[in-house]
Protein backbone atom coordinates (compact mmCIF):
# COMPACT_ATOMS: atom_id res chain seq x y z
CA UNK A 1 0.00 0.00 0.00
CA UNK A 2 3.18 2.48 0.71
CA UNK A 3 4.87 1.98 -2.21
CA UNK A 4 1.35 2.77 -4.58
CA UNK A 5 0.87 5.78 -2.27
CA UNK A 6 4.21 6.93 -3.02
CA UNK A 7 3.65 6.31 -6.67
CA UNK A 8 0.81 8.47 -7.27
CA UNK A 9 2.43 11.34 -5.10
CA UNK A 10 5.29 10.89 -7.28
CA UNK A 11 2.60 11.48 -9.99
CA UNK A 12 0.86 13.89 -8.50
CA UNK A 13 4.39 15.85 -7.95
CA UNK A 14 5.04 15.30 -12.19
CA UNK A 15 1.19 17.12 -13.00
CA UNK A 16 1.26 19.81 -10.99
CA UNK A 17 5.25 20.36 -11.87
CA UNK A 18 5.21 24.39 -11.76
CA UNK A 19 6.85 26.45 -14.62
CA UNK A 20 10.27 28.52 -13.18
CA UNK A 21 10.20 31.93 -13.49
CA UNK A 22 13.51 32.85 -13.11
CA UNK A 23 15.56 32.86 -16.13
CA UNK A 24 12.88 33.68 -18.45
CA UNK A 25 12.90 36.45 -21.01
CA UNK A 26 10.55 39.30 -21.29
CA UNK A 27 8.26 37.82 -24.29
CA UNK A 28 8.16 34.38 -21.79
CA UNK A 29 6.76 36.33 -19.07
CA UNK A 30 4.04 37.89 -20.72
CA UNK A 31 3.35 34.49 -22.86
CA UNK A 32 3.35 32.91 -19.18
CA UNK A 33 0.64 35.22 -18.12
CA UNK A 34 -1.47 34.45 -20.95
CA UNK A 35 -1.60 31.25 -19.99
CA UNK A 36 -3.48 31.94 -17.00
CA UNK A 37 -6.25 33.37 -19.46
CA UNK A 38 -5.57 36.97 -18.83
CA UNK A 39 -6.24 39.36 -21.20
CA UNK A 40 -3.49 40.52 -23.35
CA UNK A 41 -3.58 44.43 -22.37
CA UNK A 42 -3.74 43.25 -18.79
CA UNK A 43 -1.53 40.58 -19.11
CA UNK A 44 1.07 42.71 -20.61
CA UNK A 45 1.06 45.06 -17.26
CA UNK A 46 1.16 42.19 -15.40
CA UNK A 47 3.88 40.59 -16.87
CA UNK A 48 5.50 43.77 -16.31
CA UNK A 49 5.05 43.95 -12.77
CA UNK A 50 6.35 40.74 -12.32
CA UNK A 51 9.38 41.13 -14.37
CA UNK A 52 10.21 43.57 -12.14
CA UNK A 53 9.67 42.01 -8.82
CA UNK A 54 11.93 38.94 -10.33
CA UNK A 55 14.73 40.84 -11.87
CA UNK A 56 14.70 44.35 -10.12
CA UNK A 57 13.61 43.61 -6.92
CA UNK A 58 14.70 39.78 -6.19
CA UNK A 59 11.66 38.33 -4.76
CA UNK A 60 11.44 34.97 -4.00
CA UNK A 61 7.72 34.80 -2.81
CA UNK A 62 5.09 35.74 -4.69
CA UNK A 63 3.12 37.44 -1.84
CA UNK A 64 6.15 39.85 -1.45
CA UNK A 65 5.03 41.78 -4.46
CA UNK A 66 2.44 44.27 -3.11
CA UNK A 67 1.76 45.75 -6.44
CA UNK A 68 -0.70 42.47 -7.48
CA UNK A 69 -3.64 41.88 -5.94
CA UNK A 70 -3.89 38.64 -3.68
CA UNK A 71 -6.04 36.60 -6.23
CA UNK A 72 -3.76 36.92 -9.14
CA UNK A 73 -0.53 36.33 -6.64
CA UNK A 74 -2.36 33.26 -5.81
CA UNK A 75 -2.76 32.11 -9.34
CA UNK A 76 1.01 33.30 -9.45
CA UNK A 77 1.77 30.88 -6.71
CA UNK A 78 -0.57 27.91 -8.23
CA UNK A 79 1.09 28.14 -11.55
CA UNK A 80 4.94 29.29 -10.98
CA UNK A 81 7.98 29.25 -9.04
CA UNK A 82 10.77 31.67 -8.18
CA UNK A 83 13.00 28.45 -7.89
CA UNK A 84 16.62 29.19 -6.95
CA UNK A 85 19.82 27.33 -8.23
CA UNK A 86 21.12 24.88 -5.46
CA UNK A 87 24.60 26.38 -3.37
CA UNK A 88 25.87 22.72 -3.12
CA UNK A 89 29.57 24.17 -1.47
CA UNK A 90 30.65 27.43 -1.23
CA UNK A 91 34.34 28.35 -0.71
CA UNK A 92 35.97 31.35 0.27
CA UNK A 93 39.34 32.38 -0.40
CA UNK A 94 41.85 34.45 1.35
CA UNK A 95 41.48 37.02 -1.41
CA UNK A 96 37.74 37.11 -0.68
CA UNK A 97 36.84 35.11 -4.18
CA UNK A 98 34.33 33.05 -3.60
CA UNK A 99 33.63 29.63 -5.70
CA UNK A 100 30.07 28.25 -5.83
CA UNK A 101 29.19 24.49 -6.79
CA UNK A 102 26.06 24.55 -7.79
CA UNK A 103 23.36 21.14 -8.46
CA UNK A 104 21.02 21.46 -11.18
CA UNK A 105 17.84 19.51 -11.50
CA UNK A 106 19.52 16.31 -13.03
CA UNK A 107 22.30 16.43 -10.41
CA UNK A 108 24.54 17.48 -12.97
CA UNK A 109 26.87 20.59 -11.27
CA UNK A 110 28.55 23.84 -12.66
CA UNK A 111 31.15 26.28 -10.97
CA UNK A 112 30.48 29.84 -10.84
CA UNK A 113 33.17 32.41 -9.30
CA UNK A 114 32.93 36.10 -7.44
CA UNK A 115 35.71 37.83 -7.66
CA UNK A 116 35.71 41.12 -5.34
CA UNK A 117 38.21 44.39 -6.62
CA UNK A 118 38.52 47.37 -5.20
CA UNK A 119 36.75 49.26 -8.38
CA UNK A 120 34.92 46.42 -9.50
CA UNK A 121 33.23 42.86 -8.44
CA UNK A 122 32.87 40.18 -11.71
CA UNK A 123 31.19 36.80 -11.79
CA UNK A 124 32.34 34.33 -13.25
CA UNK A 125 30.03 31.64 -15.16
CA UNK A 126 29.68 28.71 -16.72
CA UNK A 127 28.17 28.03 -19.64
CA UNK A 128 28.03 24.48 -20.09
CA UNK A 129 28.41 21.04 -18.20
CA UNK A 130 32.04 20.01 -18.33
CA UNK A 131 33.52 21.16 -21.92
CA UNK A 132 34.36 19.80 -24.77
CA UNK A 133 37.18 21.84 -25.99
CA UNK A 134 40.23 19.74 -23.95
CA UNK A 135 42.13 22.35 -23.68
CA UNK A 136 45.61 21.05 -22.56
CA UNK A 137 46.52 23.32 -19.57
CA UNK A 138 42.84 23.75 -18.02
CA UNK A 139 41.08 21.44 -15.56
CA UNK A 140 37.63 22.22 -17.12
CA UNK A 141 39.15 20.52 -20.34
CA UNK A 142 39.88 17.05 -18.52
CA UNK A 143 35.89 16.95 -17.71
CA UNK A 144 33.92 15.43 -21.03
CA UNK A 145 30.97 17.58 -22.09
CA UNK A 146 27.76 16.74 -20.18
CA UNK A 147 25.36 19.06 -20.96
CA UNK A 148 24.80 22.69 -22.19
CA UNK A 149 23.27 25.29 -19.94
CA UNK A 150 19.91 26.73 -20.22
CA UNK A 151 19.57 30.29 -20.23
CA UNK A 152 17.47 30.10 -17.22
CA UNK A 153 20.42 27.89 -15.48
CA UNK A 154 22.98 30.96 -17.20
CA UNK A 155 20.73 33.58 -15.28
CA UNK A 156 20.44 31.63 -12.43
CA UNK A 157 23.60 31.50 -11.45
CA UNK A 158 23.77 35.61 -11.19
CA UNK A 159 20.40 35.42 -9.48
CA UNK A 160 21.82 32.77 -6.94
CA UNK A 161 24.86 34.91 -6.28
CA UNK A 162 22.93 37.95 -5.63
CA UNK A 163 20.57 35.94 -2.85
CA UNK A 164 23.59 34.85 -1.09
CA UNK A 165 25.52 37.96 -1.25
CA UNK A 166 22.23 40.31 -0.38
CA UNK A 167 22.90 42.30 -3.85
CA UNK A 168 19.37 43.22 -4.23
CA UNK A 169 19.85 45.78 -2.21
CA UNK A 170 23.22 46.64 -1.98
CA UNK A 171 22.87 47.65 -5.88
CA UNK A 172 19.97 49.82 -5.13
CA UNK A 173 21.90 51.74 -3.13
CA UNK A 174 25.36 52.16 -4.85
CA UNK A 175 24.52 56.00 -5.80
CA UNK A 176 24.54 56.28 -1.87
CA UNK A 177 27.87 55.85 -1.50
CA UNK A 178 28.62 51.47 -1.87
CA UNK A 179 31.94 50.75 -3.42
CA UNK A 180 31.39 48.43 -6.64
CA UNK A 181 33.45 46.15 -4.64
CA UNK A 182 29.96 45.44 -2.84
CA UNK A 183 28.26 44.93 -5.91
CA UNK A 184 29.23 42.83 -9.38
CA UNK A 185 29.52 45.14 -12.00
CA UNK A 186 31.04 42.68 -14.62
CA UNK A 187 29.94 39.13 -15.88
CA UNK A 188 32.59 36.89 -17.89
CA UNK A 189 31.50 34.02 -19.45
CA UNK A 190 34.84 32.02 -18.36
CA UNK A 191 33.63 29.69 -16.40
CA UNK A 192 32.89 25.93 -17.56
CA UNK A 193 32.21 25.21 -21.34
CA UNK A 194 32.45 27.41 -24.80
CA UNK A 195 30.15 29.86 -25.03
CA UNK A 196 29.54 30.16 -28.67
CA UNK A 197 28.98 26.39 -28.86
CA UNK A 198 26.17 26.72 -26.82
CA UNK A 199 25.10 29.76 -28.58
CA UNK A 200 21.00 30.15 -28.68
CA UNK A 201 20.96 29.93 -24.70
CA UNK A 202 24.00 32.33 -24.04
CA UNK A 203 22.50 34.68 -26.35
CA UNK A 204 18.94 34.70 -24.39
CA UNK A 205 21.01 34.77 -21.08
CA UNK A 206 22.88 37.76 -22.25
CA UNK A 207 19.64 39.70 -23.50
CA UNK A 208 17.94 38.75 -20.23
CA UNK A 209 21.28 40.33 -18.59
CA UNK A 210 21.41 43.17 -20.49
CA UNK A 211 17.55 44.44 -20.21
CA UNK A 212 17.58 47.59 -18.73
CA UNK A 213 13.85 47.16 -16.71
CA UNK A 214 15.66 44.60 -14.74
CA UNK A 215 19.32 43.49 -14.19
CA UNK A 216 20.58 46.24 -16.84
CA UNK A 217 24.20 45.09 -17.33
CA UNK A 218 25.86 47.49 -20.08
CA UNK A 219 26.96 45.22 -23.15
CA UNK A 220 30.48 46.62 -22.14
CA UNK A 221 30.53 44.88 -19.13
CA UNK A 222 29.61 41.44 -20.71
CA UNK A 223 32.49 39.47 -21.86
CA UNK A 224 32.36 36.40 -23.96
CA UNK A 225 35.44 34.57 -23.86
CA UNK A 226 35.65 31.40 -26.49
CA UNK A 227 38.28 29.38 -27.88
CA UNK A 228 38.42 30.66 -31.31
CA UNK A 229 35.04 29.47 -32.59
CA UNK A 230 35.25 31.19 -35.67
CA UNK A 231 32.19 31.39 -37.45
CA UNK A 232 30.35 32.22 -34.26
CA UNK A 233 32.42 35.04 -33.51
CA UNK A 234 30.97 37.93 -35.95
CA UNK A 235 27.61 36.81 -35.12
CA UNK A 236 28.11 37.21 -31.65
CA UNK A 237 29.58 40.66 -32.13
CA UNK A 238 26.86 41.72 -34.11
CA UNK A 239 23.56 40.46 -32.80
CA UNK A 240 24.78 40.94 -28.93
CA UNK A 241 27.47 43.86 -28.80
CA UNK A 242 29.15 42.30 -25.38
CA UNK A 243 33.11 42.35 -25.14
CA UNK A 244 35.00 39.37 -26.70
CA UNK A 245 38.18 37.79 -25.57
CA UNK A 246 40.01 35.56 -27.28
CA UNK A 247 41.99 32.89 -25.82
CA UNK A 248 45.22 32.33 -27.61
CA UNK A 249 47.50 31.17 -25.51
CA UNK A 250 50.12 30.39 -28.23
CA UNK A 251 51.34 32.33 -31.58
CA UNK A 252 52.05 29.45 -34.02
CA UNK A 253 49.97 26.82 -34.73
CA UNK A 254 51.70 23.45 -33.47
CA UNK A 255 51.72 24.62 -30.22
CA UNK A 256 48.20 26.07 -29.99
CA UNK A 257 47.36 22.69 -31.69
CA UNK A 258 48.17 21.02 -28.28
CA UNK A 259 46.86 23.76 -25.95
CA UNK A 260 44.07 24.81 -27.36
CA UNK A 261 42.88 21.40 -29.86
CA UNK A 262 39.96 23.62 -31.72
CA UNK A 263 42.93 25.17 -33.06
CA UNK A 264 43.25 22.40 -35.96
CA UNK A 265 39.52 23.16 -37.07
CA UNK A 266 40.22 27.14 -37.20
CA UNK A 267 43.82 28.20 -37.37
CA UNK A 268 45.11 31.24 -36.10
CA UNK A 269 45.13 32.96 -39.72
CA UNK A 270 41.81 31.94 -39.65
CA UNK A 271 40.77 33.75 -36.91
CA UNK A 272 42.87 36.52 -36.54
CA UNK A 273 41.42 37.13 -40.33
CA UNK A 274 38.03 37.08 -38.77
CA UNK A 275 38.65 39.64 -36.18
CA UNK A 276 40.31 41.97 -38.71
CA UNK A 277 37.92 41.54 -41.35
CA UNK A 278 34.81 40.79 -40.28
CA UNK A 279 34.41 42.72 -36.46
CA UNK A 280 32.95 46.42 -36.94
CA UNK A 281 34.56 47.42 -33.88
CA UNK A 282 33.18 50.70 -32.00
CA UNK A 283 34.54 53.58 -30.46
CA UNK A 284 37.34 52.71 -28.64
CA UNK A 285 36.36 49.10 -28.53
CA UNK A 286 39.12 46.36 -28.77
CA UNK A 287 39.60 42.72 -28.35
CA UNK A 288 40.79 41.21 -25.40
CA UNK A 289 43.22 38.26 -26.24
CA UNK A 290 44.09 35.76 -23.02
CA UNK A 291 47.25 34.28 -22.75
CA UNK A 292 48.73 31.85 -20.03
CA UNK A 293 51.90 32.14 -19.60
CA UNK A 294 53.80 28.16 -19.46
CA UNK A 295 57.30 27.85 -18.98
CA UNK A 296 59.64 26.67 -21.91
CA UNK A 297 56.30 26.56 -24.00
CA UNK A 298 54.85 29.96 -25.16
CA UNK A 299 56.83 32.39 -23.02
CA UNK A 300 59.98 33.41 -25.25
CA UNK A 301 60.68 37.14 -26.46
CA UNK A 302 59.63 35.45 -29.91
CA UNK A 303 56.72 34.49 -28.91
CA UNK A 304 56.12 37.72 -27.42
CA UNK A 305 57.14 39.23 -31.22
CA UNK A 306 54.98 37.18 -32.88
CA UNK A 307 52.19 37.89 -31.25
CA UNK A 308 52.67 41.41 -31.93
CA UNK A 309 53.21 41.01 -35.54
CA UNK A 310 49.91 38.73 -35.37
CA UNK A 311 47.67 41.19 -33.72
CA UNK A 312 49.01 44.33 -35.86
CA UNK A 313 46.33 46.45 -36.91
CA UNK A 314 44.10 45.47 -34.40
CA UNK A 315 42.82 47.13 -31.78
CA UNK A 316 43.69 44.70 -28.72
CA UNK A 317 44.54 44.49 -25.26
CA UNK A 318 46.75 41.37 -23.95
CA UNK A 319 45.84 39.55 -20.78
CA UNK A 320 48.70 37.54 -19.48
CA UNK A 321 47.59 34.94 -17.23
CA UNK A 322 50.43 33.28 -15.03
CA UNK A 323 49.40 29.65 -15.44
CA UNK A 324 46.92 28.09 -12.14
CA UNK A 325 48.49 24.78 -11.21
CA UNK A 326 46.58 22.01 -10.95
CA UNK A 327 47.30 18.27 -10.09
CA UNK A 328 48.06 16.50 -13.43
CA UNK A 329 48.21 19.22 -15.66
CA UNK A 330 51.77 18.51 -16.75
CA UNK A 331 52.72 22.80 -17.19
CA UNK A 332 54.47 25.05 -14.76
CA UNK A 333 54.19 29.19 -14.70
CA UNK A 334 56.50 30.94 -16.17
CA UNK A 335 58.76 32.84 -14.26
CA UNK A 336 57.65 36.38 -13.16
CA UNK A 337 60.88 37.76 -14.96
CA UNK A 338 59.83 36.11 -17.90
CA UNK A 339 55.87 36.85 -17.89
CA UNK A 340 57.29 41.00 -16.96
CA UNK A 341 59.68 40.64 -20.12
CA UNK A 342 57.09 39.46 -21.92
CA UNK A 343 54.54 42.35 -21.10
CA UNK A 344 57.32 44.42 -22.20
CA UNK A 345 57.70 43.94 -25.62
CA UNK A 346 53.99 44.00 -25.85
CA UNK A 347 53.44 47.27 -24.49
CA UNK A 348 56.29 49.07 -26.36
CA UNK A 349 54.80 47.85 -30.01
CA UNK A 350 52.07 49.94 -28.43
CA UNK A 351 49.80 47.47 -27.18
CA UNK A 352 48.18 47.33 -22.93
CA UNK A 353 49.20 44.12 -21.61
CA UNK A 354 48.22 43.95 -17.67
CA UNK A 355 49.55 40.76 -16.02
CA UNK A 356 46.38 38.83 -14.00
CA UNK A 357 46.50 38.49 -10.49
CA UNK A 358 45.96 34.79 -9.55
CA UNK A 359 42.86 34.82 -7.62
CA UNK A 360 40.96 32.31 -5.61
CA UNK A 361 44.03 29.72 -6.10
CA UNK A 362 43.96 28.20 -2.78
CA UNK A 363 40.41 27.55 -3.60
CA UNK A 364 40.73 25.96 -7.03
CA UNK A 365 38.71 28.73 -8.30
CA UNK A 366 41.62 30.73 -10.49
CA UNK A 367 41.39 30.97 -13.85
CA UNK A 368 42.05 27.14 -15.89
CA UNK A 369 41.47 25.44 -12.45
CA UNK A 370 37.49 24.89 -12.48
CA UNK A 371 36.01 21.48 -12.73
CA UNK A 372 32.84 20.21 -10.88
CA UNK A 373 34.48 17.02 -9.50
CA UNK A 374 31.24 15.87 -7.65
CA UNK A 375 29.57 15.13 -10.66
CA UNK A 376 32.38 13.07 -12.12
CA UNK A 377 32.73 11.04 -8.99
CA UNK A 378 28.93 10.27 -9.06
CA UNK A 379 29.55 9.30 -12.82
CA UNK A 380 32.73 6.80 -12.02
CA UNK A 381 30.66 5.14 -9.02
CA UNK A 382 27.49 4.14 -11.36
């Protein structure tokens, strides 16, 4: 008798499964709405109202928002949830970063990242489950692709981050006097997975980001970061406007053909053609290229030539990234004479080349370290 008891609850739970709210765009809302047999002029104010208690104002509980009167918030509550991504670990650093695991529905898990400045707070995300890129010298690369992201699970991870932190309100108050430090100002998109090969949910993410009736994140303060997924790239540029970084990491193709393994689909003449010829850049808009910095691989004064011959003509700013160490990987960093050398001959062809701070290292949580090990153990013990 207990076990067809819990069978039709199980049931029951699968009917009356609610639609999340969070994550959807501004056309879902409204189409939501209708679904509740509104009428469209009324259902377009409502959807409004409730964009705005989800993405301005945070709400988690439908009878928070006092603007709706307590029948609809009850059909609200009947039909929808405000569900939250699940803060499996959290782990803070010395540096303050912070590193989030997160569970999704299926159990599958993602890594997210807050790094605090002193002028400005960015997060981190992940795009997909595990990657498929194997990139040599990052951990993410030794996990097989799982999954891609949803947009909703893309958005969710801000809107998670914001809960824990108590943003909601510490960004409605930053023209009283909050540092950005308090607040994230930036989002990268250089957490788990490629971005552009999961391209019709980062580009709903991003336009969900960017709306300026609710989380209003300036397209400059959006970064997509991908591999060198070249015919992506000017579509990207074009439909979303967001920043795009490049990672490199080498200036000649056998060695990118180990680090970075997409490299043998689309060569660097490919895409350093791409980025010359097919990017309308703006107003003082360049590309960002990344480059990790391995000892007695990529960092000679050669290297650092080529590169410059590579990128001339473009307008481009080089990130150096002294290589994260990670158990297995096989690379060391280059030596801090070497990566300061190297900077060198970048910035006198004309060309800003900031060296990266490690952060969150003794966390696992720098850049090239992230992997959601949980999910692989669960995967080896089935």
């Amino acid at each position: 008798m207990q076990t067809v008891e819990t069978s039709h609850k199980k049931l029951d739970n699968k009917l009356i499964q609610k639609k999340n709210l969070v994550g959807l765009s501004e056309k879902e809302f409204y189409d939501s709405i209708l679904e509740l047999k509104i009428p469209e002029k009324k259902a377009s104010m409502r959807a409004k109202q409730l964009w705005s208690w989800v993405y301005c104002h945070g709400k988690k509980d439908f009878s928070e928002m006092s603007n709706i009167d307590k029948v609809f918030r009850s059909d609200l509550k009947n039909h929808f949830s405000l569900e939250r991504l699940k803060i499996e670990k959290k782990e803070k650093s010395s540096d303050g970063t912070i590193k989030y695991l997160f569970s999704l529905n299926d159990n599958s898990k993602i890594e997210t990242v807050f790094i605090p400045e002193k002028k400005r707070s960015t997060l981190c995300i992940s795009s997909q489950v595990g990657c498929t890129l194997n990139c040599s010298f990052c951990h993410t690369g030794t996990q097989k692709l799982v999954r891609n992201l949803s947009a909703e699970e893309i958005v969710g991870q801000l809107i998670a981050v914001y809960d824990d932190l108590e943003h909601w309100e510490k960004r409605k108050k930053i023209s009283d006097g909050l540092s950005n430090y308090q607040i994230i100002t930036n989002i990268v998109f250089m957490g788990m997975g490629e971005p552009l090969l999961n391209y019709s949910e980062v580009k709903k993410a991003v336009m969900i980001l960017m709306n300026e009736k609710g989380l209003d994140f300036s397209r400059r303060r959006i970064t997509l970061s991908t591999a060198g997924v070249v015919p992506m790239i000017k579509k990207a540029h074009d439909e979303l406007g967001c920043m795009i970084a490049i990672s490199l990491h080498a200036t000649e193709d056998k060695t990118r053909n180990i680090l970075v393994p997409l490299n043998k689909k689309w060569p660097i003449d490919a895409l350093i053609k791409t980025l010359k010829d097919d990017l309308k850049l703006r107003n003082s808009e360049r590309i960002t290229f990344e480059y990790v910095m391995l000892k007695d691989i990529n960092d000679t004064e050669f290297d650092a030539k080529r590169l410059v011959k590579i990128i001339q003509g473009l307008p481009s700013k080089i990130n150096l990234i002294p290589f994260n160490q990670w158990i297995g990987s096989g690379y060391e960093r280059s030596s801090q004479k070497k990566i300061q050398a190297f900077s060198e001959i970048i910035k006198k062809a004309g060309f800003p080349s900031p060296v990266r701070s490690p952060r969150g290292e003794d966390i696992m949580a720098a850049c090239g370290q992230l992997k959601s090990t949980t999910l692989k153990k669960r995967l080896n013990n089935a």
